[in-house]
PDB file of N, CA and C in Angstrom:
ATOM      1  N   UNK A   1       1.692 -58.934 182.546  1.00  0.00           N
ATOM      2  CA  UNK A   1       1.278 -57.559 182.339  1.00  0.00           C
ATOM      3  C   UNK A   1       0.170 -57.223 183.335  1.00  0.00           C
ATOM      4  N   UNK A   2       0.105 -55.690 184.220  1.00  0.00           N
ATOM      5  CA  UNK A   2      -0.658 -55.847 185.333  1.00  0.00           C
ATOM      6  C   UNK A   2      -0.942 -54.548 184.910  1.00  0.00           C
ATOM      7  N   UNK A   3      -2.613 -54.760 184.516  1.00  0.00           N
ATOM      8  CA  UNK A   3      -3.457 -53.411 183.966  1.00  0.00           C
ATOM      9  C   UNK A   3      -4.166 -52.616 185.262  1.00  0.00           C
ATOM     10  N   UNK A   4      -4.597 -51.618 185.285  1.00  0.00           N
ATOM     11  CA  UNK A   4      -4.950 -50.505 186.545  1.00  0.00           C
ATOM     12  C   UNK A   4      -6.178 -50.043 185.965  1.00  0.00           C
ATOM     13  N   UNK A   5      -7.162 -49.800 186.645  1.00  0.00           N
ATOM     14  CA  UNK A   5      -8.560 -49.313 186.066  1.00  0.00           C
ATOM     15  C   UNK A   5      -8.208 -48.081 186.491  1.00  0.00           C
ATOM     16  N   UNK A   6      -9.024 -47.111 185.293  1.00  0.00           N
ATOM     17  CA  UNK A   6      -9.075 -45.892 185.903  1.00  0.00           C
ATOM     18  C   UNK A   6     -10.354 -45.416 186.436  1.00  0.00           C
ATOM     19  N   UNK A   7     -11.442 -46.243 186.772  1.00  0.00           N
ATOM     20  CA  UNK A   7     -12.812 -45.909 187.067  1.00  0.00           C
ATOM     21  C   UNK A   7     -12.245 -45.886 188.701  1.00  0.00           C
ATOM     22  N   UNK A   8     -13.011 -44.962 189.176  1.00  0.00           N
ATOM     23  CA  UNK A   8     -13.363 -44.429 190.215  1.00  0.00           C
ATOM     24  C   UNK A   8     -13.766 -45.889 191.244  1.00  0.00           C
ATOM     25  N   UNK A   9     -12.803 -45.407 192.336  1.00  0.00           N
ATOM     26  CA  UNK A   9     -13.368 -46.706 193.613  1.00  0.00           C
ATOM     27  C   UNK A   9     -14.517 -46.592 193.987  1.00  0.00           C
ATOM     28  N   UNK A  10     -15.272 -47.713 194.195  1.00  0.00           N
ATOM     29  CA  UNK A  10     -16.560 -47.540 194.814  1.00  0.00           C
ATOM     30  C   UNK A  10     -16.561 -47.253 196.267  1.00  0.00           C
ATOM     31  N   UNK A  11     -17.496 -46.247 196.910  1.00  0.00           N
ATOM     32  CA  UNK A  11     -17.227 -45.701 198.360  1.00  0.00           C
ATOM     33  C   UNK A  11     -18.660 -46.426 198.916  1.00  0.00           C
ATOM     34  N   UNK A  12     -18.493 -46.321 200.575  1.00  0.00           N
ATOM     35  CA  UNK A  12     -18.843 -47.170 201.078  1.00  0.00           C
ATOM     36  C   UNK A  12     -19.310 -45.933 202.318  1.00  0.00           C
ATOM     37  N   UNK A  13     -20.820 -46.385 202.800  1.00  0.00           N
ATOM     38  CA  UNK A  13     -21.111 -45.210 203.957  1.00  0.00           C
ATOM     39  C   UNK A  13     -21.844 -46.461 204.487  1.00  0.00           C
ATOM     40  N   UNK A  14     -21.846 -46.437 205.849  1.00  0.00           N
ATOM     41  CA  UNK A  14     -22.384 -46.810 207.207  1.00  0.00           C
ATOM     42  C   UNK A  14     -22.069 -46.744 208.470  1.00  0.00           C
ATOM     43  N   UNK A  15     -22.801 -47.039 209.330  1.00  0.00           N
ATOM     44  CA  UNK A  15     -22.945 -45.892 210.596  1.00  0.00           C
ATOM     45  C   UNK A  15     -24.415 -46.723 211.160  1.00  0.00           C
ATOM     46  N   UNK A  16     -24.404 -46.377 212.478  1.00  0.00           N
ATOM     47  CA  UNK A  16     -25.726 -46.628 213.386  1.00  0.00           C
ATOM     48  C   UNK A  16     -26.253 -45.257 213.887  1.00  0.00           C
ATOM     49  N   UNK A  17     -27.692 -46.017 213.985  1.00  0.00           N
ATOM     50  CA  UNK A  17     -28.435 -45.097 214.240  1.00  0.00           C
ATOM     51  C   UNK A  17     -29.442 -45.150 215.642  1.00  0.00           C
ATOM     52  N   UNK A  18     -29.912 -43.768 217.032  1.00  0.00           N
ATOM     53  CA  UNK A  18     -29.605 -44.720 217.841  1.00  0.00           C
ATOM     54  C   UNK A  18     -31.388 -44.116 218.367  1.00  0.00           C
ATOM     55  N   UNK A  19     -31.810 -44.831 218.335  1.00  0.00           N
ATOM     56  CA  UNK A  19     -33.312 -44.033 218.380  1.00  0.00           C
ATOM     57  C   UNK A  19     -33.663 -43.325 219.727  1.00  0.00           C
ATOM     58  N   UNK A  20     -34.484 -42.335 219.667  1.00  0.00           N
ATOM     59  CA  UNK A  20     -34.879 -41.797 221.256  1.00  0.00           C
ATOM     60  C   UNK A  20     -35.973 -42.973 221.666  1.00  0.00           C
ATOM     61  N   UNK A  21     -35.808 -42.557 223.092  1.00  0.00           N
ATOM     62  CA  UNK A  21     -37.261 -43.925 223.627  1.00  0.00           C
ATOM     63  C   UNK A  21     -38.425 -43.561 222.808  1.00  0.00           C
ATOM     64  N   UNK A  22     -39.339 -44.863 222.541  1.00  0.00           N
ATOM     65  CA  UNK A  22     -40.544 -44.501 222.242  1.00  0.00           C
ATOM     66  C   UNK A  22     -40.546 -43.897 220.651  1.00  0.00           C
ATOM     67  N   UNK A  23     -39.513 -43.786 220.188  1.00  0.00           N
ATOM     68  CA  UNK A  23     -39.343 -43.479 218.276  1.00  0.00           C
ATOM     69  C   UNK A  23     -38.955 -44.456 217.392  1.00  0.00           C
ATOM     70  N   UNK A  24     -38.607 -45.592 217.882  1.00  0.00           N
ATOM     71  CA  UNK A  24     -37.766 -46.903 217.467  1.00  0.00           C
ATOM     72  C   UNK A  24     -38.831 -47.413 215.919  1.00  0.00           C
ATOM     73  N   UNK A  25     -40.081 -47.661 216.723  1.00  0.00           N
ATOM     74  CA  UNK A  25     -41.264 -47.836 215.227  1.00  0.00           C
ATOM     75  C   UNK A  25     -41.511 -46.629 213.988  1.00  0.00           C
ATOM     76  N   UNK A  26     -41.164 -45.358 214.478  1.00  0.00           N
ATOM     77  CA  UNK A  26     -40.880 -44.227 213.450  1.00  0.00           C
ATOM     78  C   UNK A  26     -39.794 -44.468 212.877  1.00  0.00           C
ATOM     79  N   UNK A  27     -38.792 -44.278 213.515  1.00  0.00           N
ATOM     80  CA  UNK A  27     -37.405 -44.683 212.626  1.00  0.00           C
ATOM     81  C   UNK A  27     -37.346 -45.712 211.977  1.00  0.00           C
ATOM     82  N   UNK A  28     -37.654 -46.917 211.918  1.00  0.00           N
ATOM     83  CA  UNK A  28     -38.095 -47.647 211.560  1.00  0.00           C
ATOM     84  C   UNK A  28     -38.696 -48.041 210.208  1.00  0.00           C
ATOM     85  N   UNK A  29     -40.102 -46.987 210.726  1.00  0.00           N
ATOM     86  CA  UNK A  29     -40.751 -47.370 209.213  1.00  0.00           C
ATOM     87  C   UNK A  29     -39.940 -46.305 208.140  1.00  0.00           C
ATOM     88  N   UNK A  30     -39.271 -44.992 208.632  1.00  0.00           N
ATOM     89  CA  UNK A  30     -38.384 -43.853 207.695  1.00  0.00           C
ATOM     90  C   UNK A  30     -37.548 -44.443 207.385  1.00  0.00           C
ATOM     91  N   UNK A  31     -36.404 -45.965 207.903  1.00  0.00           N
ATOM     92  CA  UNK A  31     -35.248 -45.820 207.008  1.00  0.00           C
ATOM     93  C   UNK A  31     -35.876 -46.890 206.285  1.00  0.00           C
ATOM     94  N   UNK A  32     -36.628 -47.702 206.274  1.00  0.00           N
ATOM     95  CA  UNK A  32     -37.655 -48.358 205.537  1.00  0.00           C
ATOM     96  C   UNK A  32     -38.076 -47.845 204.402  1.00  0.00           C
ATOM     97  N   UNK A  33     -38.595 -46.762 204.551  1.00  0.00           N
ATOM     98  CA  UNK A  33     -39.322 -45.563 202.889  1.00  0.00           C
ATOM     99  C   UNK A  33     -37.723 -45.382 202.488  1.00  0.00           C
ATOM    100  N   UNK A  34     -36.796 -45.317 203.072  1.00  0.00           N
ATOM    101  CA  UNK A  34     -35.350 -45.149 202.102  1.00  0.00           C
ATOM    102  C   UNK A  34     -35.198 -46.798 201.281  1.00  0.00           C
ATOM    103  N   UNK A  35     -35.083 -47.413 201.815  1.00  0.00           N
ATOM    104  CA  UNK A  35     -34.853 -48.759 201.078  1.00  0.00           C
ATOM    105  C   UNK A  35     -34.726 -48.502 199.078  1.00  0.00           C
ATOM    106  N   UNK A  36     -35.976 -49.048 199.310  1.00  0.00           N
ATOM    107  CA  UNK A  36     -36.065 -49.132 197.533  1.00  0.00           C
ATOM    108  C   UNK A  36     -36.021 -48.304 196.846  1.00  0.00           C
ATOM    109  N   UNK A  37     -36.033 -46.792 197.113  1.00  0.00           N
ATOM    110  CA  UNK A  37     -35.818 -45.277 196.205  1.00  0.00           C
ATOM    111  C   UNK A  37     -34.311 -45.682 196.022  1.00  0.00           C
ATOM    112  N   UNK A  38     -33.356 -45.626 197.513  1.00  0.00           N
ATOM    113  CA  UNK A  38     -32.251 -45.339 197.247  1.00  0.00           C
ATOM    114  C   UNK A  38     -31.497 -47.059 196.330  1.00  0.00           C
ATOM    115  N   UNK A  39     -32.371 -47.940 196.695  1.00  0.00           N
ATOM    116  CA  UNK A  39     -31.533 -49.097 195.299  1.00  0.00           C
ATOM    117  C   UNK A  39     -31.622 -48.673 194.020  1.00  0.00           C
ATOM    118  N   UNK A  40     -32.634 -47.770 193.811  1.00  0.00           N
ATOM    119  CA  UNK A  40     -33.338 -47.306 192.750  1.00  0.00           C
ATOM    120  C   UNK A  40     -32.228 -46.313 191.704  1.00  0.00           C
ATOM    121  N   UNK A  41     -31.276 -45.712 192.487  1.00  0.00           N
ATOM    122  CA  UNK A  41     -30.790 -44.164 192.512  1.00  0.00           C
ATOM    123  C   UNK A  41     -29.581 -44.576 191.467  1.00  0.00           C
ATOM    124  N   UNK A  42     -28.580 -44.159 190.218  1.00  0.00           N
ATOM    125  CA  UNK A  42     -27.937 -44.069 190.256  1.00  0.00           C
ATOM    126  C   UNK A  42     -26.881 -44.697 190.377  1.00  0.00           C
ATOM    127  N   UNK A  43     -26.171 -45.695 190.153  1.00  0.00           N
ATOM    128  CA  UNK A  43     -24.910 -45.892 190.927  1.00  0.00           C
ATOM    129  C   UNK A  43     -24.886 -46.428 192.300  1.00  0.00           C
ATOM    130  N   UNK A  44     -26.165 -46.779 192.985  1.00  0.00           N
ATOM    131  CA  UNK A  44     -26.431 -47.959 193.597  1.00  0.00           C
ATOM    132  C   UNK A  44     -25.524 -49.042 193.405  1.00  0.00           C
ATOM    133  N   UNK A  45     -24.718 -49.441 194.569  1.00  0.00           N
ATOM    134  CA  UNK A  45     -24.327 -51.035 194.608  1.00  0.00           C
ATOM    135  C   UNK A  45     -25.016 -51.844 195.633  1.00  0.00           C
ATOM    136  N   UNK A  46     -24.906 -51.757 196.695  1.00  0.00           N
ATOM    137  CA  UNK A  46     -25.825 -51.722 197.825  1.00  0.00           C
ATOM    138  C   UNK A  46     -26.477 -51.380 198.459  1.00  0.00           C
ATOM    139  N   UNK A  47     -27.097 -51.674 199.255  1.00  0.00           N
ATOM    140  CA  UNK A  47     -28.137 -50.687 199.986  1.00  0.00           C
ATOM    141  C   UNK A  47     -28.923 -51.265 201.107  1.00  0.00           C
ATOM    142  N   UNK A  48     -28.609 -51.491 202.294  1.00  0.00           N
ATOM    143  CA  UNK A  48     -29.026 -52.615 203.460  1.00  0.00           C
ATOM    144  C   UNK A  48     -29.600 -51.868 204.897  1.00  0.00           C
ATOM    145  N   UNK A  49     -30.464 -52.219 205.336  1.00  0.00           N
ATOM    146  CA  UNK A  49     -30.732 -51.667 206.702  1.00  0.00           C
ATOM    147  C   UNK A  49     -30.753 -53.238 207.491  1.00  0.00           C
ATOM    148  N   UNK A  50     -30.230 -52.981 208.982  1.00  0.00           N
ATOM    149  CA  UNK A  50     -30.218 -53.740 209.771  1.00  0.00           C
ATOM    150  C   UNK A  50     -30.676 -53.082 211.000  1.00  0.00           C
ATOM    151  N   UNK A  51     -31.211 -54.246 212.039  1.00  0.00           N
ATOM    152  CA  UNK A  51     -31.477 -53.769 213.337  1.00  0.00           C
ATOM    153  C   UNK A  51     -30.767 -54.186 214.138  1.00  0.00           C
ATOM    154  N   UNK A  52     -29.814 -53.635 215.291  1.00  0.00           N
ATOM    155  CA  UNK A  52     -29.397 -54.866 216.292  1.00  0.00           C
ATOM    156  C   UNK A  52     -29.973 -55.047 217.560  1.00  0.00           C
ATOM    157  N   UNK A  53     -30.129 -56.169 218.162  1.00  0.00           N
ATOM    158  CA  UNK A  53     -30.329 -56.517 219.262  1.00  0.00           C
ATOM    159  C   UNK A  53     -30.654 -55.397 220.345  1.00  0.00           C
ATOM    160  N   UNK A  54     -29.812 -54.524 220.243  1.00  0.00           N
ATOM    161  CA  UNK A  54     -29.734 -53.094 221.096  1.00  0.00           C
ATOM    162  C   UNK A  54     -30.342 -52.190 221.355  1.00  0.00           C
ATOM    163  N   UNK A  55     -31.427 -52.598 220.112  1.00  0.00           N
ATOM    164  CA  UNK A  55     -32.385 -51.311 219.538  1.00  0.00           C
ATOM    165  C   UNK A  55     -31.331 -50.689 218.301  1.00  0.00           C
ATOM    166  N   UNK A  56     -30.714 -50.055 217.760  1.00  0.00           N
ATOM    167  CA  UNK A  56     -29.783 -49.334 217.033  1.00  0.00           C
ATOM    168  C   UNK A  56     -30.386 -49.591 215.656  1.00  0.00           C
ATOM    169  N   UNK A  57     -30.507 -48.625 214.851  1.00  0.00           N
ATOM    170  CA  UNK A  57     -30.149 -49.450 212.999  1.00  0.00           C
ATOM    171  C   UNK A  57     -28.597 -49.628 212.972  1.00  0.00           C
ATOM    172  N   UNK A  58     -28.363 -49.804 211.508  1.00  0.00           N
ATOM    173  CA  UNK A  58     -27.142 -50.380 211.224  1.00  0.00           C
ATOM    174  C   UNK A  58     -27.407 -49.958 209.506  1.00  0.00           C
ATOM    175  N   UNK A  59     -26.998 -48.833 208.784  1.00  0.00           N
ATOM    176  CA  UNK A  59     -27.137 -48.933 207.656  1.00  0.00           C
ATOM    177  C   UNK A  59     -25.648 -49.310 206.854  1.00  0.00           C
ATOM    178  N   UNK A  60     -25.888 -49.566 205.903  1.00  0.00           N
ATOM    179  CA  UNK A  60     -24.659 -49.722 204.654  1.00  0.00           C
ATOM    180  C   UNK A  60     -25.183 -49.854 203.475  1.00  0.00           C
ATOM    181  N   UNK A  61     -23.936 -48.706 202.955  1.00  0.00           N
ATOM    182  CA  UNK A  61     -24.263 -48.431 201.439  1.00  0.00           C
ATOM    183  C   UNK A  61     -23.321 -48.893 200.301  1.00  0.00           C
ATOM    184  N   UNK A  62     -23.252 -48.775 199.322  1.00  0.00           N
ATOM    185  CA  UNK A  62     -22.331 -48.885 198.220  1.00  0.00           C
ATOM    186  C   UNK A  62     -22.208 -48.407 197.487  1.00  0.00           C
ATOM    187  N   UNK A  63     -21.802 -47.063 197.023  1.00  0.00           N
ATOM    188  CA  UNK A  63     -22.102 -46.456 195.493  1.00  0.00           C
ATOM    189  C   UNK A  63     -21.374 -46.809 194.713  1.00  0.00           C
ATOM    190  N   UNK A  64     -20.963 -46.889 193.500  1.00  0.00           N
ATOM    191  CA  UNK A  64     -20.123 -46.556 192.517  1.00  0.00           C
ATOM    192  C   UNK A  64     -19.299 -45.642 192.263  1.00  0.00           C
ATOM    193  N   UNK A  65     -19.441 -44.419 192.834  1.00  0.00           N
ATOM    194  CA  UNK A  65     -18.660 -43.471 192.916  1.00  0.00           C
ATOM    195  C   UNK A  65     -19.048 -42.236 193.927  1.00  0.00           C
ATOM    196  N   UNK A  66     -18.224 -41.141 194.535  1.00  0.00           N
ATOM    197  CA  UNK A  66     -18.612 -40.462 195.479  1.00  0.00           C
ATOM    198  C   UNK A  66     -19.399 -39.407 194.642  1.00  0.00           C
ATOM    199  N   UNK A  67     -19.435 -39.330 193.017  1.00  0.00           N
ATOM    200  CA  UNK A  67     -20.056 -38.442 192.068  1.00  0.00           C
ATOM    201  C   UNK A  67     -21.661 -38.796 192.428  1.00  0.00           C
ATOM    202  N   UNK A  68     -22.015 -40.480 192.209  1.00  0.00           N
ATOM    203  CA  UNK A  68     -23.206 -40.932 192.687  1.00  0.00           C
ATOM    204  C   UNK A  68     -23.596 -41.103 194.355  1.00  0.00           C
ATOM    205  N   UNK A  69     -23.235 -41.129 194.821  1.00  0.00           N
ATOM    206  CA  UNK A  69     -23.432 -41.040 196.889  1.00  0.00           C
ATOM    207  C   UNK A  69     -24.093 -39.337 196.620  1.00  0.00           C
ATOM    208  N   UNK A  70     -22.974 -38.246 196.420  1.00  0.00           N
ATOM    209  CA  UNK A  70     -23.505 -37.257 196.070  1.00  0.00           C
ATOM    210  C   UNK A  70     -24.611 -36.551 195.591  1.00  0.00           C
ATOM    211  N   UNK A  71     -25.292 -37.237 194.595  1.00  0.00           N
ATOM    212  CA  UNK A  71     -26.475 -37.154 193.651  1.00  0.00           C
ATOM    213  C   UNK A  71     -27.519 -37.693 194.352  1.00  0.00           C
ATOM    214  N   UNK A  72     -27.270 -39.311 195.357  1.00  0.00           N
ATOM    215  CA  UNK A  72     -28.232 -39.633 196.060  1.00  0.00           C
ATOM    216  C   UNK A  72     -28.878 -38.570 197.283  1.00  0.00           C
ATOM    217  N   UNK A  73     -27.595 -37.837 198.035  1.00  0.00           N
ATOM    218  CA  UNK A  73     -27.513 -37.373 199.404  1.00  0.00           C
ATOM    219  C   UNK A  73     -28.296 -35.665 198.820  1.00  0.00           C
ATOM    220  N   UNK A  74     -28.673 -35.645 197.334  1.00  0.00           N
ATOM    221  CA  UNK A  74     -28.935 -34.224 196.983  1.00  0.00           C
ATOM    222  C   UNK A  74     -30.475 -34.403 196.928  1.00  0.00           C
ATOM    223  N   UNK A  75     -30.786 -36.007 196.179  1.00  0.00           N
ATOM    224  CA  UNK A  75     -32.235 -36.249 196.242  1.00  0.00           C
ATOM    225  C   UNK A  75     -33.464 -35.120 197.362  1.00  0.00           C
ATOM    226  N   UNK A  76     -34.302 -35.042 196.935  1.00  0.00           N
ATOM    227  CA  UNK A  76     -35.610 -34.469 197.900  1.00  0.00           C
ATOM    228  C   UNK A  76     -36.022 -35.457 198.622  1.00  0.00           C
ATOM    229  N   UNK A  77     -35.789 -36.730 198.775  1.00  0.00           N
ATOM    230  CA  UNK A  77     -36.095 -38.031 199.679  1.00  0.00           C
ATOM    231  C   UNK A  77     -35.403 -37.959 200.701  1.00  0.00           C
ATOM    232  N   UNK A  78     -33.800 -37.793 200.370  1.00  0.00           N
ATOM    233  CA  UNK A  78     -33.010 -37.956 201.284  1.00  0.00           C
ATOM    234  C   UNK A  78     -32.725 -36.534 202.038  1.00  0.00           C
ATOM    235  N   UNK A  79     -32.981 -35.356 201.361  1.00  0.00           N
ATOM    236  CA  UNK A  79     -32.843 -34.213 202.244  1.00  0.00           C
ATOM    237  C   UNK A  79     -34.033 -34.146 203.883  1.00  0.00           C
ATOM    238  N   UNK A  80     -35.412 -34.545 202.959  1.00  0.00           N
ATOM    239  CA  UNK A  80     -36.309 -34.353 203.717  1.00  0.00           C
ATOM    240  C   UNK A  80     -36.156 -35.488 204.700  1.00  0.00           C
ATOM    241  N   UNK A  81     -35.603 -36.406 204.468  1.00  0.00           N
ATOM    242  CA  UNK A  81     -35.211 -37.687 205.641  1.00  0.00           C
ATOM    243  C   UNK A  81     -34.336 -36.808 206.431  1.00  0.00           C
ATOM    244  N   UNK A  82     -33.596 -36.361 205.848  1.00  0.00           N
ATOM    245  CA  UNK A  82     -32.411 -35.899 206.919  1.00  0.00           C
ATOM    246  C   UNK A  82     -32.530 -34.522 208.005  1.00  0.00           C
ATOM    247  N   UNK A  83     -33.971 -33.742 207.444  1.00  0.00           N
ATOM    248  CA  UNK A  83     -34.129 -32.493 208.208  1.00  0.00           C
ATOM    249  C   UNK A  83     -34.961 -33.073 209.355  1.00  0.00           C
ATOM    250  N   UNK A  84     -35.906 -34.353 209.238  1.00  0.00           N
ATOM    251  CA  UNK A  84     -36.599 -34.663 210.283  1.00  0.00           C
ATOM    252  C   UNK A  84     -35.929 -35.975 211.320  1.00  0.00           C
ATOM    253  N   UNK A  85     -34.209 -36.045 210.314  1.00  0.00           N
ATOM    254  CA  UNK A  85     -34.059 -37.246 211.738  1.00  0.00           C
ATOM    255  C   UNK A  85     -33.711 -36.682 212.939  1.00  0.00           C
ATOM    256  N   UNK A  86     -33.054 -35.920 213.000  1.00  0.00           N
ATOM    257  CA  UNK A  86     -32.839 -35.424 214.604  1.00  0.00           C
ATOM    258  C   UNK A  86     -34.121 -35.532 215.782  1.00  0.00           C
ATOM    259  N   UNK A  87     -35.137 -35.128 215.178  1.00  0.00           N
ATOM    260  CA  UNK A  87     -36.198 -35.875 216.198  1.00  0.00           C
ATOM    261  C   UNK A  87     -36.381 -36.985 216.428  1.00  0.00           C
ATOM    262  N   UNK A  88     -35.638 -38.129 216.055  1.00  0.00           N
ATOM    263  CA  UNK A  88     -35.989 -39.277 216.391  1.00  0.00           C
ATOM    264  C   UNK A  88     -34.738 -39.856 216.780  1.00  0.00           C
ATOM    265  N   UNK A  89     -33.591 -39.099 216.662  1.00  0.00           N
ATOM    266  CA  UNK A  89     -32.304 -39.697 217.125  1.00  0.00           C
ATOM    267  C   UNK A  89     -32.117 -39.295 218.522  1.00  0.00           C
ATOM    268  N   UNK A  90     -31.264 -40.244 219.634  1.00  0.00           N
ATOM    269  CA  UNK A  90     -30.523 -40.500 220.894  1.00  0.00           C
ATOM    270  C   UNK A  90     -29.341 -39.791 220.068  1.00  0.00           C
ATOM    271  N   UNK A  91     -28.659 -38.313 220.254  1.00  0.00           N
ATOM    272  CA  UNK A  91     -27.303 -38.409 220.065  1.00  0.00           C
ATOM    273  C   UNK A  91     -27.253 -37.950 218.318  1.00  0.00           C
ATOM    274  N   UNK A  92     -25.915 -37.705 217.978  1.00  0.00           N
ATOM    275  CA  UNK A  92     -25.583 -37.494 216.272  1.00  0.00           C
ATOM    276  C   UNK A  92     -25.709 -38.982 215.669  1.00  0.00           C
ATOM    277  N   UNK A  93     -25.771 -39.325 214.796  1.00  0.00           N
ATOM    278  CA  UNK A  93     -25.521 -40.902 213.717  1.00  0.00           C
ATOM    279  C   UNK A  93     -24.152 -40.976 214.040  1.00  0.00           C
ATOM    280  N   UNK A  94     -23.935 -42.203 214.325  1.00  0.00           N
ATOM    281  CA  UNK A  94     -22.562 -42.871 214.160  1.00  0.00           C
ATOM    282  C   UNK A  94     -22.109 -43.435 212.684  1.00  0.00           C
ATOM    283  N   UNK A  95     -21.267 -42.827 212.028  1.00  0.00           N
ATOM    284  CA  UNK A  95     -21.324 -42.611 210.392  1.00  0.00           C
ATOM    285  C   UNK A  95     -19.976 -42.663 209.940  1.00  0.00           C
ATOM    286  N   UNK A  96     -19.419 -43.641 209.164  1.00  0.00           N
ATOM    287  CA  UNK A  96     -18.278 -43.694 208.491  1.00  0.00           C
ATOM    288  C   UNK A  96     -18.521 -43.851 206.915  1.00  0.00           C
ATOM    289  N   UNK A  97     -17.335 -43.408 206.292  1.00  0.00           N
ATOM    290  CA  UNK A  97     -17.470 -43.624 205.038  1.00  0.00           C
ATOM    291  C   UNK A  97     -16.247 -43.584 204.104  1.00  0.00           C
ATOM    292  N   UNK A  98     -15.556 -44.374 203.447  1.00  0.00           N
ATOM    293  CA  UNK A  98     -14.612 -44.574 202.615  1.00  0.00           C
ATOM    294  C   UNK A  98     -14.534 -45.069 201.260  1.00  0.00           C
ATOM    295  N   UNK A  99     -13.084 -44.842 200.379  1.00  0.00           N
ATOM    296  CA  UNK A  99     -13.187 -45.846 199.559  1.00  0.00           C
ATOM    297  C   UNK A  99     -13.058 -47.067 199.383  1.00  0.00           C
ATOM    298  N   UNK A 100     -13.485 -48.093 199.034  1.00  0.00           N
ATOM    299  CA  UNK A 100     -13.483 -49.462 198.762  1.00  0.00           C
ATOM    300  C   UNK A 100     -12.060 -49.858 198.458  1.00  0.00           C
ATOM    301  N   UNK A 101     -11.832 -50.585 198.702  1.00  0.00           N
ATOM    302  CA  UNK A 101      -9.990 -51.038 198.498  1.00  0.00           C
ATOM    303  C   UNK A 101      -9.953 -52.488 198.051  1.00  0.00           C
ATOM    304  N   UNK A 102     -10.794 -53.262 198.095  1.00  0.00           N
ATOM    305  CA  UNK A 102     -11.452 -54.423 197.899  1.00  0.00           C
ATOM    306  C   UNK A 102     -12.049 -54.639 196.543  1.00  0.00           C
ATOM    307  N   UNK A 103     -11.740 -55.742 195.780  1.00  0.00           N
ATOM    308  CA  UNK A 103     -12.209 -55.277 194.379  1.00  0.00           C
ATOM    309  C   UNK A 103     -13.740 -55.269 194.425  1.00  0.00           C
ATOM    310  N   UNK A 104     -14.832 -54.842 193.542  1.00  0.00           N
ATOM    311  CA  UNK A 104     -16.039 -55.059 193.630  1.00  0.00           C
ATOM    312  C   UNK A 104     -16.477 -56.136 192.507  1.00  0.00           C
ATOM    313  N   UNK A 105     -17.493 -57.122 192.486  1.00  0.00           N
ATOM    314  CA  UNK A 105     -17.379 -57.687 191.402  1.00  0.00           C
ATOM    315  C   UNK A 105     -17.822 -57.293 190.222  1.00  0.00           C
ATOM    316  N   UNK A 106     -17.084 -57.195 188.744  1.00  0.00           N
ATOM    317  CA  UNK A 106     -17.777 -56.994 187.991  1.00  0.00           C
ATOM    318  C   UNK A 106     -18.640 -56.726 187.331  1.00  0.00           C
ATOM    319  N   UNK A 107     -19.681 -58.194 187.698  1.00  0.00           N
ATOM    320  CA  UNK A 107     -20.921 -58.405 187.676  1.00  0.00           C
ATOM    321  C   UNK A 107     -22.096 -57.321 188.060  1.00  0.00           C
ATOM    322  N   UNK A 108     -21.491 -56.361 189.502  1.00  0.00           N
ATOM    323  CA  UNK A 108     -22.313 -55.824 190.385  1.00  0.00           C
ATOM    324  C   UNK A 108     -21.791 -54.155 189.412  1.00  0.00           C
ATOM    325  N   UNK A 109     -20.712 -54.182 189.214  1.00  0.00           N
ATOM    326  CA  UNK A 109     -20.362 -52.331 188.910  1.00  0.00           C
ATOM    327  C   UNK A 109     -20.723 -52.316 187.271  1.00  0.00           C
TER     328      UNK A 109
END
């Protein structure tokens, strides 16, 4: 017998980010102040910043549902992050985002 959940796939956003010269320590410490609000939020599964070699961030997220990504991306944290990144970005964010197709574990949803 092969049962089907009806809960909502967990969606998945990440993307790089590519700093202007000389903003790399601003951007920096801003997706930094995102960290622990947004583990904080809702329907949080993940929540990771990386740097690469390149200079670039590297974020990835996990929600539980695109109902919660939504609720995060409405926050006053994340608006006001988002009206002042263009000053510190090289270029638009390189940004993907889908549903999870992959089971998630249990444990974590």
């Amino acid at each position: 017998m092969t049962t089907t959940s009806t809960a909502p796939a967990p969606v998945s956003l990440y993307g790089f980010l590519t700093p202007k010269a000389g903003h790399a320590d601003e951007l920096r410490r801003l997706l930094m102040e995102l960290v622990e609000p947004s583990r904080g939020h809702g329907g949080n599964l993940q929540y990771h910043l990386h740097e690469q070699e390149d200079g670039r961030f590297f974020l990835y997220e996990v929600w539980r549902s695109q109902e919660d990504l939504d609720r995060h991306n409405a926050t006053p944290l994340l608006r006001a992050f988002m009206e002042g990144l263009p000053e510190h970005l090289e270029g638009a964010p390189e940004a993907y985002f889908g549903a999870m197709r992959s089971s998630y574990p249990a444990s974590v949803a």
